[in-house]
Protein backbone atom coordinates (compact mmCIF):
# COMPACT_ATOMS: atom_id res chain seq x y z
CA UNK A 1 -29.22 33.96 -7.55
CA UNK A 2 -27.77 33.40 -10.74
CA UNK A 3 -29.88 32.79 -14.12
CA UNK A 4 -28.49 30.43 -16.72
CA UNK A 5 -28.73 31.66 -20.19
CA UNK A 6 -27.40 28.66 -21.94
CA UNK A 7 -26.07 25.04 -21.72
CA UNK A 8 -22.93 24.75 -24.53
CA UNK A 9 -21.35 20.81 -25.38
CA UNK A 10 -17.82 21.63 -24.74
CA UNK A 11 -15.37 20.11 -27.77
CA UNK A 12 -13.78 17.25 -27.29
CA UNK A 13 -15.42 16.91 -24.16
CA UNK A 14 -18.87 14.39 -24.70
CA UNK A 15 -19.68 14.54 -21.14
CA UNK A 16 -19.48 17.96 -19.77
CA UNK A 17 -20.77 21.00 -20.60
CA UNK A 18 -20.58 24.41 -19.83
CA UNK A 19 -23.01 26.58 -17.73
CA UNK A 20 -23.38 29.92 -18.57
CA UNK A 21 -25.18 32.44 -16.69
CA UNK A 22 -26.71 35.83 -17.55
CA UNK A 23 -25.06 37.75 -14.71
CA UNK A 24 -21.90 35.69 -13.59
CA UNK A 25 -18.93 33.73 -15.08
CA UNK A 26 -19.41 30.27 -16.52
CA UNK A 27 -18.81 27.09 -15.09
CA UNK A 28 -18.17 23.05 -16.27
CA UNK A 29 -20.10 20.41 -15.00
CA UNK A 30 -20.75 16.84 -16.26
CA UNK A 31 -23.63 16.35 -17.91
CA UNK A 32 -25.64 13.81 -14.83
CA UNK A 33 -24.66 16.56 -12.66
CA UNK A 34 -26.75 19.27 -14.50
CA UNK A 35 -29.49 17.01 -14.94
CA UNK A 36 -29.42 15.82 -11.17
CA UNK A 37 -29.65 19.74 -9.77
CA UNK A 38 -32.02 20.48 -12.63
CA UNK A 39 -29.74 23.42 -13.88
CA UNK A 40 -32.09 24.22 -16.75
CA UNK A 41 -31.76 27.45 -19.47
CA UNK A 42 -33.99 30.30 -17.71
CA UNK A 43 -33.66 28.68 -14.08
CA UNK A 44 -32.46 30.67 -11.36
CA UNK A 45 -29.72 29.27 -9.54
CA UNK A 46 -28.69 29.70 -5.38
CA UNK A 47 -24.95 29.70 -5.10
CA UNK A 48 -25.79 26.84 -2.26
CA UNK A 49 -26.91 24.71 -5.22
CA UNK A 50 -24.40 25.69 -7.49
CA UNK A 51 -21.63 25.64 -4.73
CA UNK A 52 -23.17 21.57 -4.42
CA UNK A 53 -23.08 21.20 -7.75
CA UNK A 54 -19.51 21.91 -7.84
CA UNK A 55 -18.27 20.26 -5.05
CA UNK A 56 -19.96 17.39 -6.57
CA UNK A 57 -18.22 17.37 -10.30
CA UNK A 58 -14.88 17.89 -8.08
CA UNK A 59 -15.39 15.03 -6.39
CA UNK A 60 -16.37 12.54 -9.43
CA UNK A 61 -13.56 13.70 -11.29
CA UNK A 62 -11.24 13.19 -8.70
CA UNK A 63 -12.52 10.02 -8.33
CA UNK A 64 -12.65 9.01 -11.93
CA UNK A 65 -9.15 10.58 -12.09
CA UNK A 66 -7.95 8.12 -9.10
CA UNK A 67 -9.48 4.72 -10.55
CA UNK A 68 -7.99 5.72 -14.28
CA UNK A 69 -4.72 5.75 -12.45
CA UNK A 70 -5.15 2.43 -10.38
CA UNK A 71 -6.91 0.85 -13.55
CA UNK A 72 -3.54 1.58 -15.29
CA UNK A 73 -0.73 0.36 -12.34
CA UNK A 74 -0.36 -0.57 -8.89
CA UNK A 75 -0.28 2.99 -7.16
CA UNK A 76 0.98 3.71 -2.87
CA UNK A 77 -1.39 6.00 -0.96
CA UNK A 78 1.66 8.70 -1.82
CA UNK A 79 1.68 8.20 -5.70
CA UNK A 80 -1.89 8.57 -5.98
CA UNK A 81 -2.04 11.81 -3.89
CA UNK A 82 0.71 13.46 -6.16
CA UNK A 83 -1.04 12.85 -9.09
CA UNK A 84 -4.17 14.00 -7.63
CA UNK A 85 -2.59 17.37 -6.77
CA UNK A 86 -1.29 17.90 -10.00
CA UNK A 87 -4.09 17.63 -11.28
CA UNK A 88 -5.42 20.38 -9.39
CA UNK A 89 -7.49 18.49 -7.04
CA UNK A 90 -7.50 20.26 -3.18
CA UNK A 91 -5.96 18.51 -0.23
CA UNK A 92 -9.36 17.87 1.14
CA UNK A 93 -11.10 16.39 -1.76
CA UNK A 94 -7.33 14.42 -1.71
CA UNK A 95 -8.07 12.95 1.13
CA UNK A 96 -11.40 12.07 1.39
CA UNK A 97 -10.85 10.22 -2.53
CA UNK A 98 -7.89 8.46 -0.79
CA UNK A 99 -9.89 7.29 1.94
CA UNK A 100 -12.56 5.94 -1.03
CA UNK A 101 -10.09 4.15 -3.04
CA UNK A 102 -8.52 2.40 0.03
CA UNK A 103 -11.90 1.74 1.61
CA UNK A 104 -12.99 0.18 -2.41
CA UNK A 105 -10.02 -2.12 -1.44
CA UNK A 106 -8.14 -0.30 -4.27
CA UNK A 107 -5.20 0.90 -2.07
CA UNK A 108 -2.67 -1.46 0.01
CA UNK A 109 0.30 -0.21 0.56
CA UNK A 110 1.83 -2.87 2.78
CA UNK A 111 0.55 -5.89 0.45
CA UNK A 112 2.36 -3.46 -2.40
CA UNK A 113 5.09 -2.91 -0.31
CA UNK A 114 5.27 -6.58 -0.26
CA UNK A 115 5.21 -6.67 -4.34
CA UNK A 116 7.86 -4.38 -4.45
CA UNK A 117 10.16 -6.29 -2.67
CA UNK A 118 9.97 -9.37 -4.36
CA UNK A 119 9.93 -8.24 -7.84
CA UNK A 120 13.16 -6.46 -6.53
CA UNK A 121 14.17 -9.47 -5.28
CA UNK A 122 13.13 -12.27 -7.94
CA UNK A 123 13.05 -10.02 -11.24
CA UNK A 124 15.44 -7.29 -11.23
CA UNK A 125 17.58 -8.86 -8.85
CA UNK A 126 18.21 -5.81 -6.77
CA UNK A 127 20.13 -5.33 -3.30
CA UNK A 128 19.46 -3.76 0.06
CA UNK A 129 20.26 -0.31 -0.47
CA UNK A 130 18.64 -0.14 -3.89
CA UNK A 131 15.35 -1.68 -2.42
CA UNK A 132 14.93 0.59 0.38
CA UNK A 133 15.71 3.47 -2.31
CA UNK A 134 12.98 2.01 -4.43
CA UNK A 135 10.15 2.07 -1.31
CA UNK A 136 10.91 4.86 -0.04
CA UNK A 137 10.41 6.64 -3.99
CA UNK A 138 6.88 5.32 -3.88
CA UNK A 139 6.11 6.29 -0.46
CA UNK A 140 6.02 2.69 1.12
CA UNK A 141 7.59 1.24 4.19
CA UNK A 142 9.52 -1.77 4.11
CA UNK A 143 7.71 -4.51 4.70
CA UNK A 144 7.79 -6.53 8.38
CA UNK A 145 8.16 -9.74 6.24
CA UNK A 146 10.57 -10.24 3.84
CA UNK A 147 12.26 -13.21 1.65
CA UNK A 148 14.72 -14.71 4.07
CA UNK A 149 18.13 -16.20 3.25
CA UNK A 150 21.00 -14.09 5.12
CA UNK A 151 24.19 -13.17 3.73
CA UNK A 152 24.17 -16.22 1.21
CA UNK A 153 20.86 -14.87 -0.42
CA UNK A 154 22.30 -11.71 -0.93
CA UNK A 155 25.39 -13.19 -2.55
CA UNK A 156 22.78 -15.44 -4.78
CA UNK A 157 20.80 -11.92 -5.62
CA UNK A 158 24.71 -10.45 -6.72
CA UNK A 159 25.61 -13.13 -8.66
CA UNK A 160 22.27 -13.57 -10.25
CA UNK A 161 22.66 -9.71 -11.30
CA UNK A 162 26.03 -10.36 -12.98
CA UNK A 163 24.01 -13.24 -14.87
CA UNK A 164 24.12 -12.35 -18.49
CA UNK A 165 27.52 -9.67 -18.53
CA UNK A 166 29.61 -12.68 -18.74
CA UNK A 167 30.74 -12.06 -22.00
CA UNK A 168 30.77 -8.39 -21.66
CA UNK A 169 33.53 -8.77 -18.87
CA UNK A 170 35.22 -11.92 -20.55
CA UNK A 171 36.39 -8.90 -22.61
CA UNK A 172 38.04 -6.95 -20.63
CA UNK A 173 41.18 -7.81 -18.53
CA UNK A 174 40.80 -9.28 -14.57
CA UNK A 175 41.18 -6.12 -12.50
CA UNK A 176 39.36 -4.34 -14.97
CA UNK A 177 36.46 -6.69 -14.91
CA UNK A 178 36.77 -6.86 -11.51
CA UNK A 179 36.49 -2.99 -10.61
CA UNK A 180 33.21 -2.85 -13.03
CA UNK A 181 31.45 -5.49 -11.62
CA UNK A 182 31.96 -3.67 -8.26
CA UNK A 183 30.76 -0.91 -9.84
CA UNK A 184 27.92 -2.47 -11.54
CA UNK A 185 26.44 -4.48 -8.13
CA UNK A 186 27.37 -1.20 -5.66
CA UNK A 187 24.68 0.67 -8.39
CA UNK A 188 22.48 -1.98 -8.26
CA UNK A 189 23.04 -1.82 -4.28
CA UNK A 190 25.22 -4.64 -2.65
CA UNK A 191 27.34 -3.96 0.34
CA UNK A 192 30.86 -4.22 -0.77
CA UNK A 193 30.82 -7.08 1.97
CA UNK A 194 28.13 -8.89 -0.54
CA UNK A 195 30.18 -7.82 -3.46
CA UNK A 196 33.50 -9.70 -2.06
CA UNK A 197 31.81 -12.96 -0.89
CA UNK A 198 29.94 -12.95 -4.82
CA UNK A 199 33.19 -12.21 -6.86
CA UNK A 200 34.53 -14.59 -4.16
CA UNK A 201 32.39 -17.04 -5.36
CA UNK A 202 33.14 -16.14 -9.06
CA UNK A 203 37.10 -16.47 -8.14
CA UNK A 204 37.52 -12.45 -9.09
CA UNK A 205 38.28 -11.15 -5.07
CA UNK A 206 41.53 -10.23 -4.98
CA UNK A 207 41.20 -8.83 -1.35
CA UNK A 208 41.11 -5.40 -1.84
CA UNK A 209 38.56 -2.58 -3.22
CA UNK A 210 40.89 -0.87 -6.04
């Protein structure tokens, strides 16, 4: 049993406070927590009740520290688990918060999957290689369904991503133009077989890669 010889408001820190005990090492719990074990000054404490308390405050701030996170962006199942660890948090109490947050309806990694790909797609104009490098980053499988279109789509997607640099390769002469748009769309990840049919389309392909 442990006695607790005072309750201290820890700065900065509205909520919690910190337990201290006559004859063992202090500890921080919120402030509902204390109340809902009774932890009062004088009270003798089991380490049962104090162990509960514990797991208890672990648990809310792991949760608290999840929902912060998915309040602020669209997280995968992987993502949130990282930032749960560093934060300290065990692989257990990882798991079972996890399991909360996807149960809440908070986690979907497929219908983010799904996101991913068509921001990719639509926004940033991204290819293949680049998109796959993007999921697998955030821990996500690529999706079963994606936006359909072939060969010609991905051409669209290229020349779409060249959209804008017009003038920035107007300035430069034809095969150097050329070899930094192949460049630029191989980053942005095109097959070179994509990258030929859209500088095809621009009149640029000269039939080789140098």
């Amino acid at each position: 049993m442990k006695t607790i010889a005072a309750l201290t408001q820890i700065p900065g820190k509205p909520r919690r406070m910190r337990v201290e005990f006559r004859n063992g090492e202090p500890v921080e719990l919120a402030m509902d927590i204390i109340a809902r074990h009774r932890l009062l000054v004088g009270h003798a404490v089991s380490a049962e009740t104090l162990r509960a308390a514990q797991e208890e405050d672990a648990r809310k701030e792991a949760e608290t520290a999840a929902l912060k996170l998915l309040n602020r962006k669209n997280c995968s199942e992987q993502e949130l688990r990282r930032t749960l660890r560093a934060n300290g948090f065990g692989e257990r109490l990882v798991d079972d918060v996890v399991d909360k947050c996807r149960g809440w309806g908070y986690l979907d990694d497929r219908h983010l999957a799904e996101m991913v790909v068509t921001d990719a797609i639509e926004r940033r104009h991204l290819g293949p290689a680049r998109i796959r490098e993007t999921l697998r980053k955030r821990g996500l499988d690529t999706p079963a369904q994606q936006p359909s279109g072939g060969e010609s789509s991905l051409v669209d997607q290229a020349l779409a991503a060249l959209k804008g640099k017009e003038r920035t390769y107007a300035r430069l002469d034809r095969e150097t133009a050329r070899r930094r748009m192949i460049a630029f769309l191989q980053r942005r990840g095109f097959s070179f077989d994509t990258i030929r049919a859209a500088l095809a389309r621009l009149g640029e392909d000269s039939g080789g890669e140098g």
